[in-house]
PDB file of N, CA and C in Angstrom:
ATOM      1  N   UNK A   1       0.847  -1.183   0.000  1.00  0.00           N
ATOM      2  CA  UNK A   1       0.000   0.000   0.000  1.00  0.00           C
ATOM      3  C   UNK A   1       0.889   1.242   0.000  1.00  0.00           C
ATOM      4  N   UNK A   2       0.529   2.287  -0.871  1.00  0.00           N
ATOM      5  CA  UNK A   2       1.502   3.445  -0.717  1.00  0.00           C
ATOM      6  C   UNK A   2       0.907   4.236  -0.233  1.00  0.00           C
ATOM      7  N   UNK A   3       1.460   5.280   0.882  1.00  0.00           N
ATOM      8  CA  UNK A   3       1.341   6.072   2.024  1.00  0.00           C
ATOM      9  C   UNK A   3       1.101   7.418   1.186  1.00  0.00           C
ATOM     10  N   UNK A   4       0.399   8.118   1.778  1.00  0.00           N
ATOM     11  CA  UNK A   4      -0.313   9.376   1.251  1.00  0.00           C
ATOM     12  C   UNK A   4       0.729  10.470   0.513  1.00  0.00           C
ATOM     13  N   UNK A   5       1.933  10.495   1.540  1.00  0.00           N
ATOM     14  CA  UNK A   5       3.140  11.370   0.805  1.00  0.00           C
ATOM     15  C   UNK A   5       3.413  10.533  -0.683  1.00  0.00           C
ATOM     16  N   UNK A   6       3.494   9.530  -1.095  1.00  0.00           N
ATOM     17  CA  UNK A   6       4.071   8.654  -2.474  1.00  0.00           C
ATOM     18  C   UNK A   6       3.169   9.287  -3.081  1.00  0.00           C
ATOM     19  N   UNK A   7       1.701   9.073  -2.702  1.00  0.00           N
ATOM     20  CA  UNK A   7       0.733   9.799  -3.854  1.00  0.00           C
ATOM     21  C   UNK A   7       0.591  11.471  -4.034  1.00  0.00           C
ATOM     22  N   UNK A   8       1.112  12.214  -3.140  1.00  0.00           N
ATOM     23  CA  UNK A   8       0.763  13.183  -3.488  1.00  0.00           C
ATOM     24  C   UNK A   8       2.173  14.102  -4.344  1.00  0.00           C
ATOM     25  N   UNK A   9       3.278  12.764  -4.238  1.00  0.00           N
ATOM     26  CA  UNK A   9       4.174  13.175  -4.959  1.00  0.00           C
ATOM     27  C   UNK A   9       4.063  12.949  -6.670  1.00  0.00           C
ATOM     28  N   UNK A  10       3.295  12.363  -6.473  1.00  0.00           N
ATOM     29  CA  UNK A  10       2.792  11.858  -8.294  1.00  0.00           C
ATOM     30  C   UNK A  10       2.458  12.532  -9.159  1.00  0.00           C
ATOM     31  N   UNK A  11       2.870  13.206 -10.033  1.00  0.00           N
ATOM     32  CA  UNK A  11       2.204  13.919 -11.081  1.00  0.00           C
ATOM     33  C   UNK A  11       0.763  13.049 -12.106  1.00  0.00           C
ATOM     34  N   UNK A  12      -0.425  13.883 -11.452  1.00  0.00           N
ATOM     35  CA  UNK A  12      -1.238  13.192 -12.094  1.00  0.00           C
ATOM     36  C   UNK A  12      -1.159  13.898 -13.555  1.00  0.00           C
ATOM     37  N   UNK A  13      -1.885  13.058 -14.758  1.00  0.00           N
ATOM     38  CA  UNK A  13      -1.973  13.839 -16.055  1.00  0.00           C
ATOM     39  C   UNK A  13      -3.109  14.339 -15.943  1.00  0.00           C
ATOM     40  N   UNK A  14      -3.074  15.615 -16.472  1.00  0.00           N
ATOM     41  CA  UNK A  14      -4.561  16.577 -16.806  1.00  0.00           C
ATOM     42  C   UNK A  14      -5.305  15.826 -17.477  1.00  0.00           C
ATOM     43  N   UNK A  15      -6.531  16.513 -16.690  1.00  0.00           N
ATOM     44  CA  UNK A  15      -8.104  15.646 -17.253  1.00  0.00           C
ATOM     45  C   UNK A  15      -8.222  16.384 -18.745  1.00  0.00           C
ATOM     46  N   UNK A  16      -8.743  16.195 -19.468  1.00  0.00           N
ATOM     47  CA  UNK A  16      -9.488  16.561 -20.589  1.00  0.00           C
ATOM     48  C   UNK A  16     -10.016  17.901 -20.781  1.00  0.00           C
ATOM     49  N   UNK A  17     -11.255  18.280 -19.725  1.00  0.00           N
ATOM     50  CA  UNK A  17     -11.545  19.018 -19.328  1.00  0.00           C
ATOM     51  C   UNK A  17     -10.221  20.347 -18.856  1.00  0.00           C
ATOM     52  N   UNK A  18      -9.336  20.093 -17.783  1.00  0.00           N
ATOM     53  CA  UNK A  18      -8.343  21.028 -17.563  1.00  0.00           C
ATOM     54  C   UNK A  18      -7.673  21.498 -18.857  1.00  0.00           C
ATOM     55  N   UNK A  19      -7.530  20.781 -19.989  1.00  0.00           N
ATOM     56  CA  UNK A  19      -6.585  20.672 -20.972  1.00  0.00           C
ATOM     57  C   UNK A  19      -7.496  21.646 -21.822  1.00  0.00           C
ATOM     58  N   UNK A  20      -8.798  22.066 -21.957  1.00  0.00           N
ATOM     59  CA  UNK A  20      -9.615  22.338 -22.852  1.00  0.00           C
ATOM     60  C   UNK A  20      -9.557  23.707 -22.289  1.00  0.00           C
ATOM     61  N   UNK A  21      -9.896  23.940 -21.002  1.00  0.00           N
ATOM     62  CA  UNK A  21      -9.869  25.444 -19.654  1.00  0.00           C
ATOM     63  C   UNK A  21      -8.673  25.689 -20.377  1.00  0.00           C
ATOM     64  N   UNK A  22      -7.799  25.427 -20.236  1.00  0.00           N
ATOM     65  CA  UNK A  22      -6.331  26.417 -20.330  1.00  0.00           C
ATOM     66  C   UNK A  22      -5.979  26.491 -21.880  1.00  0.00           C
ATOM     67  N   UNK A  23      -7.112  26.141 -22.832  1.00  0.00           N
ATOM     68  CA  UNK A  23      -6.850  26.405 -23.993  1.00  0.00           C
ATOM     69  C   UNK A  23      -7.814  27.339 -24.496  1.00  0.00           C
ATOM     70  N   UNK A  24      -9.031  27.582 -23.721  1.00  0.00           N
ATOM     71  CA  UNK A  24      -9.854  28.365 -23.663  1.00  0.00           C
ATOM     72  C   UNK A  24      -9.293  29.872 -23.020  1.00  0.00           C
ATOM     73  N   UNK A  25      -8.831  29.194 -21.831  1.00  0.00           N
ATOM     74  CA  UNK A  25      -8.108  30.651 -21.358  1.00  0.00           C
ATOM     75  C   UNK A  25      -6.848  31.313 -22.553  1.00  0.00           C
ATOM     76  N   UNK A  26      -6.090  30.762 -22.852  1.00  0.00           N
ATOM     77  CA  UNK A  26      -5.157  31.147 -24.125  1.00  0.00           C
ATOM     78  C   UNK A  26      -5.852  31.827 -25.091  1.00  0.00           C
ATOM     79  N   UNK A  27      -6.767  31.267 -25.549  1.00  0.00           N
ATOM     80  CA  UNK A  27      -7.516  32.027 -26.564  1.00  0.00           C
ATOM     81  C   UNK A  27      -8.009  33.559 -26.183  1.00  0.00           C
ATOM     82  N   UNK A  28      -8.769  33.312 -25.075  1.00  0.00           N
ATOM     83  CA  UNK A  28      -9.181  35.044 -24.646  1.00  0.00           C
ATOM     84  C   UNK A  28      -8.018  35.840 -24.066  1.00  0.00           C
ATOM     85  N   UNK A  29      -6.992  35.448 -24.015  1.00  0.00           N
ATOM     86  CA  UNK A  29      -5.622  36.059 -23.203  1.00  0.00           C
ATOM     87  C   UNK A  29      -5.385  36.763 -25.101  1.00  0.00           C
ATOM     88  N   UNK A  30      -5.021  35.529 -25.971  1.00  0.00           N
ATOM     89  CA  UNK A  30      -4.544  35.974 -27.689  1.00  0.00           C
ATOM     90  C   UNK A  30      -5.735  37.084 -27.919  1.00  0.00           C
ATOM     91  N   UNK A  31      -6.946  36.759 -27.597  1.00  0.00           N
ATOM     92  CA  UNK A  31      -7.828  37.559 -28.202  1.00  0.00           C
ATOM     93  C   UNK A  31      -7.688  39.333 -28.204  1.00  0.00           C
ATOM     94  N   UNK A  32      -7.466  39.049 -26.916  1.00  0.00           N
ATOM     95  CA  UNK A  32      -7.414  40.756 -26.185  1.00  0.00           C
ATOM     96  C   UNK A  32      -5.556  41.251 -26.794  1.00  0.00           C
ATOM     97  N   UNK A  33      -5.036  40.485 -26.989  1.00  0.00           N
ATOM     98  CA  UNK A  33      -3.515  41.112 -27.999  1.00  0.00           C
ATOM     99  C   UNK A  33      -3.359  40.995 -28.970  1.00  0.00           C
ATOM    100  N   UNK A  34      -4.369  39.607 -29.987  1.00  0.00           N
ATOM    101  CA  UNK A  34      -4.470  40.100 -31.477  1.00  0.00           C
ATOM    102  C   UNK A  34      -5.744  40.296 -32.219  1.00  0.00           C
ATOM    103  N   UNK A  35      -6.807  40.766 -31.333  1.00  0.00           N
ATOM    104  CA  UNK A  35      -7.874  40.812 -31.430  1.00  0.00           C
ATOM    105  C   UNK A  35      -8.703  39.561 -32.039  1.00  0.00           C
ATOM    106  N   UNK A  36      -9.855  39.982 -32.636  1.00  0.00           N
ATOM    107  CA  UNK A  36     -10.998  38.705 -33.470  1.00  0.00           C
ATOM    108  C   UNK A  36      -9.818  37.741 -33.906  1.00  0.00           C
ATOM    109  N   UNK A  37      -9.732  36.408 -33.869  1.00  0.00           N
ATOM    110  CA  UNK A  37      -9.277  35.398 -34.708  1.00  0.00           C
ATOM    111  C   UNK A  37      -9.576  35.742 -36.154  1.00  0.00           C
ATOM    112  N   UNK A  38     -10.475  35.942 -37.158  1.00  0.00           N
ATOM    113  CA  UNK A  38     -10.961  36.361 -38.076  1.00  0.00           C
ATOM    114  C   UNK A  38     -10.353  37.474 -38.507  1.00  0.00           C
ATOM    115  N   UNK A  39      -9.677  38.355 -37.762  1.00  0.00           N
ATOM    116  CA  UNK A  39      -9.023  39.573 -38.223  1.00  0.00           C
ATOM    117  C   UNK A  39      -7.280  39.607 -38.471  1.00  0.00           C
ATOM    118  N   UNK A  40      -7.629  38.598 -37.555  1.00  0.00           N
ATOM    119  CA  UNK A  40      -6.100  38.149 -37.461  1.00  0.00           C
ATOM    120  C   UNK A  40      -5.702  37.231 -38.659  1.00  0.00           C
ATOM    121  N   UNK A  41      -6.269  36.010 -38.820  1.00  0.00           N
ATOM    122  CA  UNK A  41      -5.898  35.568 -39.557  1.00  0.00           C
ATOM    123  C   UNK A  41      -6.250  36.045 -41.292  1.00  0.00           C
ATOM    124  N   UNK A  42      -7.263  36.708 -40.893  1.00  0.00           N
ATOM    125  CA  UNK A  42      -7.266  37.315 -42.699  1.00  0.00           C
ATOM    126  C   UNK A  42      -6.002  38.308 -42.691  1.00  0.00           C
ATOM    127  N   UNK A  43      -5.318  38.867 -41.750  1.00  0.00           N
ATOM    128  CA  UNK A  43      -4.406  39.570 -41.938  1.00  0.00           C
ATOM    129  C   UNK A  43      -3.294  38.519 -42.287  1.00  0.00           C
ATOM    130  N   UNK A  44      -2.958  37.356 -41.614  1.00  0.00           N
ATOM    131  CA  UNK A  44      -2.226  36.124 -42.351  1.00  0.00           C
ATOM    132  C   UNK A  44      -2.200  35.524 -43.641  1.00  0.00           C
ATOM    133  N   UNK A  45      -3.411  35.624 -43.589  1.00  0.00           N
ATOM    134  CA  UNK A  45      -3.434  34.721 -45.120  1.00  0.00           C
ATOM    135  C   UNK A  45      -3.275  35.782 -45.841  1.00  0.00           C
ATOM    136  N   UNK A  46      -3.280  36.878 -46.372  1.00  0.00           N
ATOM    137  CA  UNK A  46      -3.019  38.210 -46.729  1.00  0.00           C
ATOM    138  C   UNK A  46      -1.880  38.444 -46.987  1.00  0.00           C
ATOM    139  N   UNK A  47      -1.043  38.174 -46.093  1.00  0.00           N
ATOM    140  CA  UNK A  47       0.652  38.420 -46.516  1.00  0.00           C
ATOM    141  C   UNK A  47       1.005  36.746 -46.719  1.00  0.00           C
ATOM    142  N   UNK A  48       0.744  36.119 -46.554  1.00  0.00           N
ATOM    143  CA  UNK A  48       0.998  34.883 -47.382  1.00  0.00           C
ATOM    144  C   UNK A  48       0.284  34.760 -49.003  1.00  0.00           C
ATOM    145  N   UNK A  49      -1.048  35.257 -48.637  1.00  0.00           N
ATOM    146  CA  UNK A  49      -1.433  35.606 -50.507  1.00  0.00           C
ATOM    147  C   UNK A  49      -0.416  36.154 -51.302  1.00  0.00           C
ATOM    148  N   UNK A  50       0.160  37.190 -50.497  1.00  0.00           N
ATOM    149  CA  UNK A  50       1.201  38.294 -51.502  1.00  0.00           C
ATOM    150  C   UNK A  50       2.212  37.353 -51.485  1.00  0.00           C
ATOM    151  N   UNK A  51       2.952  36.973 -50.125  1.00  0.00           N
ATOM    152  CA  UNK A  51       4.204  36.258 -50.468  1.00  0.00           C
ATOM    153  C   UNK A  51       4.376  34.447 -51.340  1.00  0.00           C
ATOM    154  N   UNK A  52       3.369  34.018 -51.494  1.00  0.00           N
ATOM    155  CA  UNK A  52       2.935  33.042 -52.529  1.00  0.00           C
ATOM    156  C   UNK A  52       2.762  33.292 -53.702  1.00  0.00           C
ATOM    157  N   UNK A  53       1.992  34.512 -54.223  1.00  0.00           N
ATOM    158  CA  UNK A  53       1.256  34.834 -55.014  1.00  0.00           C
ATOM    159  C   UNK A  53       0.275  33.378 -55.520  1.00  0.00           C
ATOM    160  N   UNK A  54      -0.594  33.588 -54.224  1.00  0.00           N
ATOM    161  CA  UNK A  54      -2.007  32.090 -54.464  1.00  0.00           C
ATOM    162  C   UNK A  54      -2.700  32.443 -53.258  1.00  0.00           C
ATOM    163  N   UNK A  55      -4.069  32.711 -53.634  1.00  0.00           N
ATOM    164  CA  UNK A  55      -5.225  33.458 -52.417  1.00  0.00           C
ATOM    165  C   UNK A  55      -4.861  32.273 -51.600  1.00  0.00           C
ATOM    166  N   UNK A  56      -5.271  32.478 -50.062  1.00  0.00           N
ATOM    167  CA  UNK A  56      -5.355  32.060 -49.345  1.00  0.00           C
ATOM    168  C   UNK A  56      -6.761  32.129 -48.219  1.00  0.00           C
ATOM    169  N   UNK A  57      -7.343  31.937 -47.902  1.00  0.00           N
ATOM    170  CA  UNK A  57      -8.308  32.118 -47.156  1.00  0.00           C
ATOM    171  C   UNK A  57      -8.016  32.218 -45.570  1.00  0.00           C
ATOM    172  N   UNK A  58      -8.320  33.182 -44.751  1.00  0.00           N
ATOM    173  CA  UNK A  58      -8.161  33.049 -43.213  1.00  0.00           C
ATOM    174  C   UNK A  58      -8.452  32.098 -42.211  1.00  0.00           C
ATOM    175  N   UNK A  59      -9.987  31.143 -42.823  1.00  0.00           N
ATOM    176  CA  UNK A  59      -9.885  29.615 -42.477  1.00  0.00           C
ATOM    177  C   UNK A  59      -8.775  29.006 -42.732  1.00  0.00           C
ATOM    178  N   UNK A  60      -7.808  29.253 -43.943  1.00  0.00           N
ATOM    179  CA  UNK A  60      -7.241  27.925 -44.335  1.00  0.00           C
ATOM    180  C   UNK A  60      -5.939  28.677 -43.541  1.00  0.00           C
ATOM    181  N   UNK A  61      -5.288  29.695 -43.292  1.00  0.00           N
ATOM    182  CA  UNK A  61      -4.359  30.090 -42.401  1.00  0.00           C
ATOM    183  C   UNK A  61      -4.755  28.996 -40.965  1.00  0.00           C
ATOM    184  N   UNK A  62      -5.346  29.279 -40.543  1.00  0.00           N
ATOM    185  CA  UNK A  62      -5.837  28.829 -39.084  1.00  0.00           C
ATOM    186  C   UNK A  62      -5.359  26.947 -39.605  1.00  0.00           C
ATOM    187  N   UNK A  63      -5.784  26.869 -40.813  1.00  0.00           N
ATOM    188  CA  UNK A  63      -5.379  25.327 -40.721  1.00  0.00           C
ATOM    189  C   UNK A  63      -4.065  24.430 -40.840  1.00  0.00           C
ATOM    190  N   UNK A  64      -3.531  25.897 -41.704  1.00  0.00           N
ATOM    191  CA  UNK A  64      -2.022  25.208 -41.939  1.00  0.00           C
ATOM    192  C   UNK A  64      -1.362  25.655 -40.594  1.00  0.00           C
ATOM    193  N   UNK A  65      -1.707  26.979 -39.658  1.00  0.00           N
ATOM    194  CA  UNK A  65      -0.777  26.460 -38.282  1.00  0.00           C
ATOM    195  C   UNK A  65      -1.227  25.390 -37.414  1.00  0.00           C
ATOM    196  N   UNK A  66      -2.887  24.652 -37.806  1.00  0.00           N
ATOM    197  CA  UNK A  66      -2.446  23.628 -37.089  1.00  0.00           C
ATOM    198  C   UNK A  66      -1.491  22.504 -37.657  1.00  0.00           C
ATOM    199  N   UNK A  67      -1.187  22.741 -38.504  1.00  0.00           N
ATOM    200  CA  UNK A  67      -0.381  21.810 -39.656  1.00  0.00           C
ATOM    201  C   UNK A  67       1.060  22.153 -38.956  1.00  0.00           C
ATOM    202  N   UNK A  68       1.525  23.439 -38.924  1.00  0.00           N
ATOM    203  CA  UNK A  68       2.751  23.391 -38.157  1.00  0.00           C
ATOM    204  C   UNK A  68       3.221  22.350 -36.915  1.00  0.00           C
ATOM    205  N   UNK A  69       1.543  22.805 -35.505  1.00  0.00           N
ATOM    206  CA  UNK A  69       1.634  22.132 -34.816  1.00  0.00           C
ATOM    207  C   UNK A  69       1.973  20.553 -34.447  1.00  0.00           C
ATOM    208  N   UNK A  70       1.443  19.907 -35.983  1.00  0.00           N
ATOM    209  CA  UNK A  70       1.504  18.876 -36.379  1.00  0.00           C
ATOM    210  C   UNK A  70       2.352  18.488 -36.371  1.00  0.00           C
ATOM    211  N   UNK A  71       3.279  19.351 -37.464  1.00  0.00           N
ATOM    212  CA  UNK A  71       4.975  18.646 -37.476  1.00  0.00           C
ATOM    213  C   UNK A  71       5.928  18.936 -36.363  1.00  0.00           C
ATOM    214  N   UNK A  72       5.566  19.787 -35.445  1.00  0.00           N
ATOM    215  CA  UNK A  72       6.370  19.950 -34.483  1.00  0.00           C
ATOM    216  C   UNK A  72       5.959  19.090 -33.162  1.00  0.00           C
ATOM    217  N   UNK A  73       5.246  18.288 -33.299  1.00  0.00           N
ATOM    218  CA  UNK A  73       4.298  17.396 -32.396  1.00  0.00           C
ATOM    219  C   UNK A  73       4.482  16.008 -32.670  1.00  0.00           C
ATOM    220  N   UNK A  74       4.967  15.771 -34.229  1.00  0.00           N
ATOM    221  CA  UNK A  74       5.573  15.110 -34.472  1.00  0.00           C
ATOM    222  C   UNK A  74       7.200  14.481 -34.036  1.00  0.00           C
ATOM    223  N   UNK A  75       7.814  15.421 -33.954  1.00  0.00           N
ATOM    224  CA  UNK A  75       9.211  15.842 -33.739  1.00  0.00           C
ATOM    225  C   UNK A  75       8.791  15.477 -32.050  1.00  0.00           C
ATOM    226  N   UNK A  76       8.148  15.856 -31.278  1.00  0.00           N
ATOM    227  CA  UNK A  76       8.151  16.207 -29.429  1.00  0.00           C
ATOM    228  C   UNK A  76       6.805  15.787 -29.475  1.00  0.00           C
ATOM    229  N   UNK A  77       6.185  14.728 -29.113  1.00  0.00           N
ATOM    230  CA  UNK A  77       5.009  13.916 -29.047  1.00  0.00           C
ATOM    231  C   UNK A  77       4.058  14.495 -27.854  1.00  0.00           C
ATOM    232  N   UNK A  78       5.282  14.886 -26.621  1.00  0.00           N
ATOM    233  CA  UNK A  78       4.220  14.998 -25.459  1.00  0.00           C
ATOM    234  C   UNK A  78       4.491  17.008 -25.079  1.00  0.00           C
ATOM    235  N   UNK A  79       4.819  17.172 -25.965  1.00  0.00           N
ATOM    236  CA  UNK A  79       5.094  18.709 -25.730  1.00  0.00           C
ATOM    237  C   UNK A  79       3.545  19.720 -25.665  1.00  0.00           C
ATOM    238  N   UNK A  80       3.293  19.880 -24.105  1.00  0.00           N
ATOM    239  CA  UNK A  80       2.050  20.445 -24.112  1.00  0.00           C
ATOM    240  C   UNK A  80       1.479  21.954 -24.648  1.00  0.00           C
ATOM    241  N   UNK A  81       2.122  22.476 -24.925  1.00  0.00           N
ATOM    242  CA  UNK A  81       2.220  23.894 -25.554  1.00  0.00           C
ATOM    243  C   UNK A  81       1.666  23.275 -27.344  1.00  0.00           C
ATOM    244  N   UNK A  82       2.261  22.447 -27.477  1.00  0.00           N
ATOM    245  CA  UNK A  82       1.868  22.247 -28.826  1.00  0.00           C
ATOM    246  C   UNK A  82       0.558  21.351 -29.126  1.00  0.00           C
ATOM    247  N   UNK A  83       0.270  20.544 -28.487  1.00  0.00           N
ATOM    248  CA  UNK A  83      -0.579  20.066 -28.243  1.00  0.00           C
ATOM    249  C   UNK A  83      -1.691  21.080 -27.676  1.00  0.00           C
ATOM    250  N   UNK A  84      -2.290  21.796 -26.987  1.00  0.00           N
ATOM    251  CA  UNK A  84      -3.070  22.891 -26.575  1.00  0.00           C
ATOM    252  C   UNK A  84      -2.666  24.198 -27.877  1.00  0.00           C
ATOM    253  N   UNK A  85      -2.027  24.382 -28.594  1.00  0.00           N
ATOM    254  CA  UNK A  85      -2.104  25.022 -29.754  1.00  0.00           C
ATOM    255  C   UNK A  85      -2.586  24.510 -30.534  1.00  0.00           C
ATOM    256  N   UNK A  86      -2.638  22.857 -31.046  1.00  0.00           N
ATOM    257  CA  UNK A  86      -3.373  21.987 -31.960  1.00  0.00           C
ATOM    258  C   UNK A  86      -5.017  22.262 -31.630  1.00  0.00           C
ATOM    259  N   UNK A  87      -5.195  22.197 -30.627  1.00  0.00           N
ATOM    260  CA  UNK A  87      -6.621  22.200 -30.151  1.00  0.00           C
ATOM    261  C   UNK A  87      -7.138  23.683 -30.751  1.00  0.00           C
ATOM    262  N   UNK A  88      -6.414  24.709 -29.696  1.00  0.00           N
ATOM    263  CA  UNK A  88      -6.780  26.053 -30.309  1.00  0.00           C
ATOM    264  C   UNK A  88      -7.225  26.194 -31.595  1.00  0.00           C
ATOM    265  N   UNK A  89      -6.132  25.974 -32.367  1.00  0.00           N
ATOM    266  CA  UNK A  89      -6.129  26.082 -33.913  1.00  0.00           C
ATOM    267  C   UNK A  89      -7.472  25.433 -34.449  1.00  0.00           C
ATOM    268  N   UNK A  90      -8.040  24.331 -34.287  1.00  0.00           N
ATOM    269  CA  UNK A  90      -9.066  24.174 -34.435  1.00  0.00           C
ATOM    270  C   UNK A  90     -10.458  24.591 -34.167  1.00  0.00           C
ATOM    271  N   UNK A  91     -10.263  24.990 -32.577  1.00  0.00           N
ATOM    272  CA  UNK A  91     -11.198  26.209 -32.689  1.00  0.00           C
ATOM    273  C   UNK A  91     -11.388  27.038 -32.991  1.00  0.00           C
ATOM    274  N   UNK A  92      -9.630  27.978 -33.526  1.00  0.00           N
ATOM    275  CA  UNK A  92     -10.360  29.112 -33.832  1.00  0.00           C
ATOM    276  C   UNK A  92     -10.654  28.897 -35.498  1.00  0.00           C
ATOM    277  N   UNK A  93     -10.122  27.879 -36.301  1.00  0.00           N
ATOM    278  CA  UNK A  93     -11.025  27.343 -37.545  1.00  0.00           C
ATOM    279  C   UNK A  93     -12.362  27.632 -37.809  1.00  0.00           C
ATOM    280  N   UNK A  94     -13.372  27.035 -36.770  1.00  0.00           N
ATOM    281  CA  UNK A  94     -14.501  26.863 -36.919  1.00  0.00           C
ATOM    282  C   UNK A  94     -15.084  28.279 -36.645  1.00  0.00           C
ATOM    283  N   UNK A  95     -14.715  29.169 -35.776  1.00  0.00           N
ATOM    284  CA  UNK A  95     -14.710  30.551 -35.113  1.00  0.00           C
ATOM    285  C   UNK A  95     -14.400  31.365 -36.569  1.00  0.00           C
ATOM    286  N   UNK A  96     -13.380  31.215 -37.109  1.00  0.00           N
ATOM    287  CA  UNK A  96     -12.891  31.771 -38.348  1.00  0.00           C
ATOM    288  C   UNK A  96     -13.944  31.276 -39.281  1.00  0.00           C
ATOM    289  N   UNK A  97     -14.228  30.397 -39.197  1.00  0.00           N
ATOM    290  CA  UNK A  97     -15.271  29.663 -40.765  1.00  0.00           C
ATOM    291  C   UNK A  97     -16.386  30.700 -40.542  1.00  0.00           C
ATOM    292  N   UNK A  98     -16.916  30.241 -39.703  1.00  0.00           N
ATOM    293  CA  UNK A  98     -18.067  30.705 -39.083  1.00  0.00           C
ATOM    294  C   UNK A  98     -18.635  32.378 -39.639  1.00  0.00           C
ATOM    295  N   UNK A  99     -17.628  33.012 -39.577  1.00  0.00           N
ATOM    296  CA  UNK A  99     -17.049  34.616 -39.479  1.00  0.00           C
ATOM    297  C   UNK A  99     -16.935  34.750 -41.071  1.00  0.00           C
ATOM    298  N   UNK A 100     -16.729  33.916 -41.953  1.00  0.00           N
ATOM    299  CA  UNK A 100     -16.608  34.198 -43.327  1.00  0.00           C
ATOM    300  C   UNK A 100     -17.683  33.670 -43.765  1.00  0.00           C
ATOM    301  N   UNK A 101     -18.738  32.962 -43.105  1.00  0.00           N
ATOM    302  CA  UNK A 101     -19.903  32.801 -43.986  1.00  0.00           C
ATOM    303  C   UNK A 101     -20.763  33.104 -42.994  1.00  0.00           C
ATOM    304  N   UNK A 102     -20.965  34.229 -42.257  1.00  0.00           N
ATOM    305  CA  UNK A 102     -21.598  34.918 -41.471  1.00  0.00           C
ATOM    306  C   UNK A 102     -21.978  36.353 -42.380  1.00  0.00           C
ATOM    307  N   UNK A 103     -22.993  36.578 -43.152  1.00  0.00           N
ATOM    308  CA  UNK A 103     -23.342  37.553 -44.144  1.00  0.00           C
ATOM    309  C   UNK A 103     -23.839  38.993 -42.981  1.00  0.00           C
ATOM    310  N   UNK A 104     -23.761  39.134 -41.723  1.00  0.00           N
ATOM    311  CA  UNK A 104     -23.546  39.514 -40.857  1.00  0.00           C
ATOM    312  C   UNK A 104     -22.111  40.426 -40.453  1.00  0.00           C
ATOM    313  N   UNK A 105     -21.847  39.195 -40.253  1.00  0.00           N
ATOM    314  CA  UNK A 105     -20.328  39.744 -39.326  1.00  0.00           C
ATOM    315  C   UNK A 105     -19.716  40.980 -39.919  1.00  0.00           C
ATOM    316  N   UNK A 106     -19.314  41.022 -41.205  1.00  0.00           N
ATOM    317  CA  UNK A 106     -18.919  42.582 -41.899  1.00  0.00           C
ATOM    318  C   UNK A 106     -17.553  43.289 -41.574  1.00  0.00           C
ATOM    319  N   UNK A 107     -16.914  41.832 -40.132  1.00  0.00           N
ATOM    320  CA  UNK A 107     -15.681  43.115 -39.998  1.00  0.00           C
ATOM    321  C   UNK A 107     -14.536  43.329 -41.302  1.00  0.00           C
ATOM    322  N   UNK A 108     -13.962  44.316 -41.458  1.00  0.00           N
ATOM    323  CA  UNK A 108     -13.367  44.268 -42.358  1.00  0.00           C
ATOM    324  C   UNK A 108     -11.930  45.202 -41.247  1.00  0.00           C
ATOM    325  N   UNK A 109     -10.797  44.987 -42.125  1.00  0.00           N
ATOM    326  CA  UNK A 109     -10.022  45.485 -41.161  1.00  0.00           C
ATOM    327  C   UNK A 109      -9.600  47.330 -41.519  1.00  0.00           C
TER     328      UNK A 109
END
């Protein structure tokens, strides 16, 4: 039987839930320093349009950094920064989609 000090020396792994909170919190921390996701990344895909010369869409920005995340997650499997950026990136995808076929939304920068 192990004695209460063994267990509380244990690093438990984050629940699911914790992992999702502190990726949620990241997002509104980015939000308030690069404002709307949607503004941001149309400002990305924007200078990648020019420096490609091939449109890019601000959804599809949001997708190729999760694509970064990918390969660098690849490389460092349990690296949590990258992993909680993978997640992000996907939300703010759908946040970004959302925002370009929102005949509404209107921000323009």
């Amino acid at each position: 039987m192990v004695g209460n000090s063994a267990i509380s020396s244990v690093i438990m792994p984050k629940t699911t839930d914790q992992v999702l909170n502190e990726v949620i919190d990241t997002i509104h921390q980015r939000g308030g320093i690069y404002g709307h996701p949607y503004i941001n990344h149309k400002r990305i895909a924007d200078l990648w349009s020019a420096y490609l010369d091939f449109p890019i869409m601000p959804h599809q920005a949001a997708l190729c950094m999760a694509l970064i995340k990918v390969s660098r997650l690849t490389e460092t499997p349990t690296h949590d920064d990258s992993i909680k950026d993978l997640i992000a990136y996907g939300a703010l995808y759908k946040t970004i989609l959302d925002a370009e076929t929102d005949a509404d939304f209107g921000w323009e920068e």
